[in-house]
Protein backbone atom coordinates (compact mmCIF):
# COMPACT_ATOMS: atom_id res chain seq x y z
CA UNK A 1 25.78 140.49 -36.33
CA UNK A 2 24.11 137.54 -38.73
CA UNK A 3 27.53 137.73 -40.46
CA UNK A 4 30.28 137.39 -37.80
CA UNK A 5 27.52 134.26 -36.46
CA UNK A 6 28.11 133.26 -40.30
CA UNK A 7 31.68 133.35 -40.16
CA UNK A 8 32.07 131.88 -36.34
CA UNK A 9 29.87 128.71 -37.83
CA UNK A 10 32.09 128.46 -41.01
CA UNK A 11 35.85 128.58 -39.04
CA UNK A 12 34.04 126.01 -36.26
CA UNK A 13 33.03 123.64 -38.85
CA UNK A 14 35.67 123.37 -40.96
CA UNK A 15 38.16 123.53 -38.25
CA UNK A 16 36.04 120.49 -36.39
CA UNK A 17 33.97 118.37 -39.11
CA UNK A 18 31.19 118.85 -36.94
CA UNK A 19 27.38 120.75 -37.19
CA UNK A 20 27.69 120.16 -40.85
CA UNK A 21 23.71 119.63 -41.09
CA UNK A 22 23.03 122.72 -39.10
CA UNK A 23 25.78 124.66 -41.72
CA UNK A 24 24.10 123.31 -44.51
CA UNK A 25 20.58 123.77 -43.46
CA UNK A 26 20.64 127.93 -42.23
CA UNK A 27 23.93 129.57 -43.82
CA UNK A 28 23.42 127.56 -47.28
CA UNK A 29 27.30 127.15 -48.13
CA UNK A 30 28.97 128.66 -51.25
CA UNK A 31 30.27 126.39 -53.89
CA UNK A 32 33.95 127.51 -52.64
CA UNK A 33 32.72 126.96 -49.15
CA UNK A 34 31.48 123.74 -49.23
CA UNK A 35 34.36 122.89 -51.10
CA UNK A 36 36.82 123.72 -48.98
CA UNK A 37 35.12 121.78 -46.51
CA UNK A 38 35.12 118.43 -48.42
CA UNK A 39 38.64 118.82 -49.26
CA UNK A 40 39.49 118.60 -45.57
CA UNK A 41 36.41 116.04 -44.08
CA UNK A 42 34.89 114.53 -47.21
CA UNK A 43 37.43 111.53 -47.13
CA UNK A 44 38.78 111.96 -50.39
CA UNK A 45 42.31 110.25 -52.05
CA UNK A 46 43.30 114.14 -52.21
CA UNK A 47 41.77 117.50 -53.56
CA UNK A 48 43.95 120.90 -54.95
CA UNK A 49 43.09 124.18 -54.67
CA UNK A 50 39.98 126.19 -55.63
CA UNK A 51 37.40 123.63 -55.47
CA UNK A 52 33.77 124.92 -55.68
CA UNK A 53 31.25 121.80 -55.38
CA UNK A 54 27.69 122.07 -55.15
CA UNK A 55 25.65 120.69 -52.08
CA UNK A 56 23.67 118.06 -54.30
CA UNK A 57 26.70 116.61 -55.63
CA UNK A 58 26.76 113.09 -54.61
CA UNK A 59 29.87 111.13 -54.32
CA UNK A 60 29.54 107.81 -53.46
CA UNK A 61 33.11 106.51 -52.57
CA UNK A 62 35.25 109.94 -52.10
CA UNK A 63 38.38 107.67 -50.74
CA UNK A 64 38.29 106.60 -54.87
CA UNK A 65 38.26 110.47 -56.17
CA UNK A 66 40.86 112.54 -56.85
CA UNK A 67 40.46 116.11 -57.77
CA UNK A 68 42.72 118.44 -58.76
CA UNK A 69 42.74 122.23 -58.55
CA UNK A 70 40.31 124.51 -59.90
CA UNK A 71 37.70 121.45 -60.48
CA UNK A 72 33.99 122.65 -60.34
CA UNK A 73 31.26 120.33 -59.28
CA UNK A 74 27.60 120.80 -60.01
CA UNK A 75 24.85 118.51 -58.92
CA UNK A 76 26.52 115.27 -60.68
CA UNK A 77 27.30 111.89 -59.55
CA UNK A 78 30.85 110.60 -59.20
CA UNK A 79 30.31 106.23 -58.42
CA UNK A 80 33.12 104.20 -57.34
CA UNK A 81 31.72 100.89 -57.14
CA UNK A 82 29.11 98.28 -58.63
CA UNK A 83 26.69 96.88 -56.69
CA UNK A 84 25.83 94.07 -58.96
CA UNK A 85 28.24 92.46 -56.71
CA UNK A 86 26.26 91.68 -54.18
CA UNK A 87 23.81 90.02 -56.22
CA UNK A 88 26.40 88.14 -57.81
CA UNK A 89 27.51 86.44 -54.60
CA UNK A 90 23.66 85.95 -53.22
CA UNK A 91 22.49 84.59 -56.50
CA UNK A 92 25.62 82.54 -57.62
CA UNK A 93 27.86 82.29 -54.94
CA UNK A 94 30.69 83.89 -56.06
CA UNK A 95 32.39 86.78 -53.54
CA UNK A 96 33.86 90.06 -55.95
CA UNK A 97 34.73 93.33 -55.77
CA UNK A 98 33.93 95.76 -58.72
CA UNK A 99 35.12 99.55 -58.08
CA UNK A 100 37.23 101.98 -59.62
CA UNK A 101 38.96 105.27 -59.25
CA UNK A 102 37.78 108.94 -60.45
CA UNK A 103 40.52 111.06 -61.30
CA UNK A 104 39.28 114.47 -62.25
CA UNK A 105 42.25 116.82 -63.70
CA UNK A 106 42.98 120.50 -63.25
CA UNK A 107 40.43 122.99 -64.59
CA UNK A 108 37.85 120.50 -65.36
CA UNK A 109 33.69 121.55 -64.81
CA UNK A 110 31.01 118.39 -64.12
CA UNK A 111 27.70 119.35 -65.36
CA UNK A 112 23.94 119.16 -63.63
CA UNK A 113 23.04 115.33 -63.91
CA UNK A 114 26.24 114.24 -65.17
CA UNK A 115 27.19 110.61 -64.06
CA UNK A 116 30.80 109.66 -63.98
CA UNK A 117 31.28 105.83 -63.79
CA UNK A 118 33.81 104.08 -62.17
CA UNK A 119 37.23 104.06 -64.04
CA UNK A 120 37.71 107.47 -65.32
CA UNK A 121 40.15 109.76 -65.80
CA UNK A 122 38.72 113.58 -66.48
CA UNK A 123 41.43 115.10 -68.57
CA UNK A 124 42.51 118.62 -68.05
CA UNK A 125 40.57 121.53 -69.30
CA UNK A 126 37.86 119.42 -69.61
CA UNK A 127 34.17 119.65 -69.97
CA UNK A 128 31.52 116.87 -69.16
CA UNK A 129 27.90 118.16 -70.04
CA UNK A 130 24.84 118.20 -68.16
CA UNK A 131 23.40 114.84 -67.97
CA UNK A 132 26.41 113.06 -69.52
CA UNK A 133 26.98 109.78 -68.60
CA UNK A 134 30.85 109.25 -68.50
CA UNK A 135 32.02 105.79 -68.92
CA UNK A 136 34.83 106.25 -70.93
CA UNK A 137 38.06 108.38 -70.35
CA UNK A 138 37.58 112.69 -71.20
CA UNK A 139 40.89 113.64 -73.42
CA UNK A 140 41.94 116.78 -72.29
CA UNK A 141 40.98 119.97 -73.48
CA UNK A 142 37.18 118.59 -74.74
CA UNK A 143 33.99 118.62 -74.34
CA UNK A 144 31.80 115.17 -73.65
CA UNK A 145 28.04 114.98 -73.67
CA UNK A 146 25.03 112.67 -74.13
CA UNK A 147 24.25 108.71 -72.94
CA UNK A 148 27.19 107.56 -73.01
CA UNK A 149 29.70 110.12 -73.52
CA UNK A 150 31.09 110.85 -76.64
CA UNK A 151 33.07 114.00 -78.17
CA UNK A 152 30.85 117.09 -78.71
CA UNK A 153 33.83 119.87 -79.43
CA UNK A 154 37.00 121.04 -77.82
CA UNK A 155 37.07 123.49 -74.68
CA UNK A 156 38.64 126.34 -76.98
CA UNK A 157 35.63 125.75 -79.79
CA UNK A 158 32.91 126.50 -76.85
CA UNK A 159 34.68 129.37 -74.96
CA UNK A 160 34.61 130.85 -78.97
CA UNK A 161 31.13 129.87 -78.99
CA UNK A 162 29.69 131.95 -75.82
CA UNK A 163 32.10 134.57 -76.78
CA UNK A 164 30.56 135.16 -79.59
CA UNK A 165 26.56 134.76 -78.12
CA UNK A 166 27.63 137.53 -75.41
CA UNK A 167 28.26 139.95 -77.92
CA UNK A 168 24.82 140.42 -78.28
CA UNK A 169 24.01 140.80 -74.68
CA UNK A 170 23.17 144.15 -73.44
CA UNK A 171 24.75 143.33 -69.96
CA UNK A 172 28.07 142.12 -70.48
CA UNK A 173 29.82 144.83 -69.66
CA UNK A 174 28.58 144.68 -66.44
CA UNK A 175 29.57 140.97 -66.53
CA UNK A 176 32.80 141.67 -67.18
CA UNK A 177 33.00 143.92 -64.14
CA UNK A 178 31.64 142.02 -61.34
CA UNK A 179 33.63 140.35 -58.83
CA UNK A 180 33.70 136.46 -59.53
CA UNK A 181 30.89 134.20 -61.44
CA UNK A 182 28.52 135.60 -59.21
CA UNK A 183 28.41 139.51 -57.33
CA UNK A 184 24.80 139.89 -55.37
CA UNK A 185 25.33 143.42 -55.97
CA UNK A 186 24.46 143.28 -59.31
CA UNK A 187 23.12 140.42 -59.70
CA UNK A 188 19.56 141.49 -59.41
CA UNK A 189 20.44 144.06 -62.09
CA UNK A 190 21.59 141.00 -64.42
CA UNK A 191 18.26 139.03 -63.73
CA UNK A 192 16.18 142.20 -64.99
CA UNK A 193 17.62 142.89 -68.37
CA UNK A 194 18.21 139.33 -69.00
CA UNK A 195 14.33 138.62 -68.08
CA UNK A 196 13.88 141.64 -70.55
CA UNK A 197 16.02 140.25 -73.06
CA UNK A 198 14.73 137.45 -73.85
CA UNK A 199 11.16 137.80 -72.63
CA UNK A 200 10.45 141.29 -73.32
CA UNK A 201 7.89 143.65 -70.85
CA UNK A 202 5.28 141.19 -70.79
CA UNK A 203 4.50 138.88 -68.34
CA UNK A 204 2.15 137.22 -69.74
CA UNK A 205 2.63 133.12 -70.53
């Protein structure tokens, strides 16, 4: 029963725009969920296909974004405008307008804390890092980290990277296995021998 209420709220919301607190609050959207609902109400220039957001990404002017497909979203910041403007014109007088687009490329992924300033363009294959502060264009295929931004290695050097750290892990085959980035049928499993891993049988501090 709690899932056919699930899905009747899900198709009534996206199909309307409406009840999106009451969504949010008790049936706690999927990344893919919420995304496909911000690619149809969020207001955006225009969003592709597989777009998996986070509900504590905050996007201040989503008519200035344009995302393409397979674009992931943690809790980051995309701003489109300044608002030293409007003490410009109440200190000096003068009447401006300081904004910019976002234009995130295919297959890109936004990091936890990352800031993306006005005037961007998120190249394709792309990675911006937690807490990054992006002020500068992201060539494609890279990597960007740090305060602001700079090059930190190429997509293809990282995905050799944590290639190379799962070998060690006792649970990848069970990674490799699962349905998606994340299966709750075995995810439970994955939390126990990784707690085990790397903390042992204690639970001591």
């Amino acid at each position: 029963m709690k899932g056919w209420i699930r899905s009747a709220v899900t198709r009534y919301v996206h199909a309307t725009g409406r009840g999106t607190s009451f969504y949010k609050r008790f049936f706690n959207p999927t990344g893919l969920e919420w995304g496909a609902y911000l690619a149809r109400w969020g207001g955006f220039h225009s969003v592709g296909s597989n777009f998996f957001v986070n509900q504590g990404c905050n996007i201040t002017d989503p008519s200035l974004v344009r995302i393409g497909n397979s674009v992931g979203l943690s809790d980051c910041t995309l701003i489109g405008h300044d608002g030293v403007v409007l003490l410009i014109e109440h200190r000096f007088g003068k009447h401006l307008d300081s904004v910019g687009f976002i234009d995130i490329k295919d297959n890109c992924f936004i990091g936890h804390g990352a800031i993306v300033m006005p005037r961007v363009t998120i190249g394709p294959e792309s990675i911006v890092a937690a807490g990054a502060v992006v002020t500068k264009d992201v060539p494609p295929g890279t990597v960007y980290g740090g305060n602001p931004a700079t090059f930190i290695c190429t997509t293809e050097a990282l995905i050799q990277r944590v290639e190379a750290r799962c070998e060690a892990y006792p649970w990848i085959d069970i990674v490799k296995q699962r349905k998606g980035a994340y299966d709750p049928e075995v995810e439970p499993m994955l939390r126990a021998q990784r707690r085990q891993y790397f903390f042992g049988d204690s639970n001591n501090g």
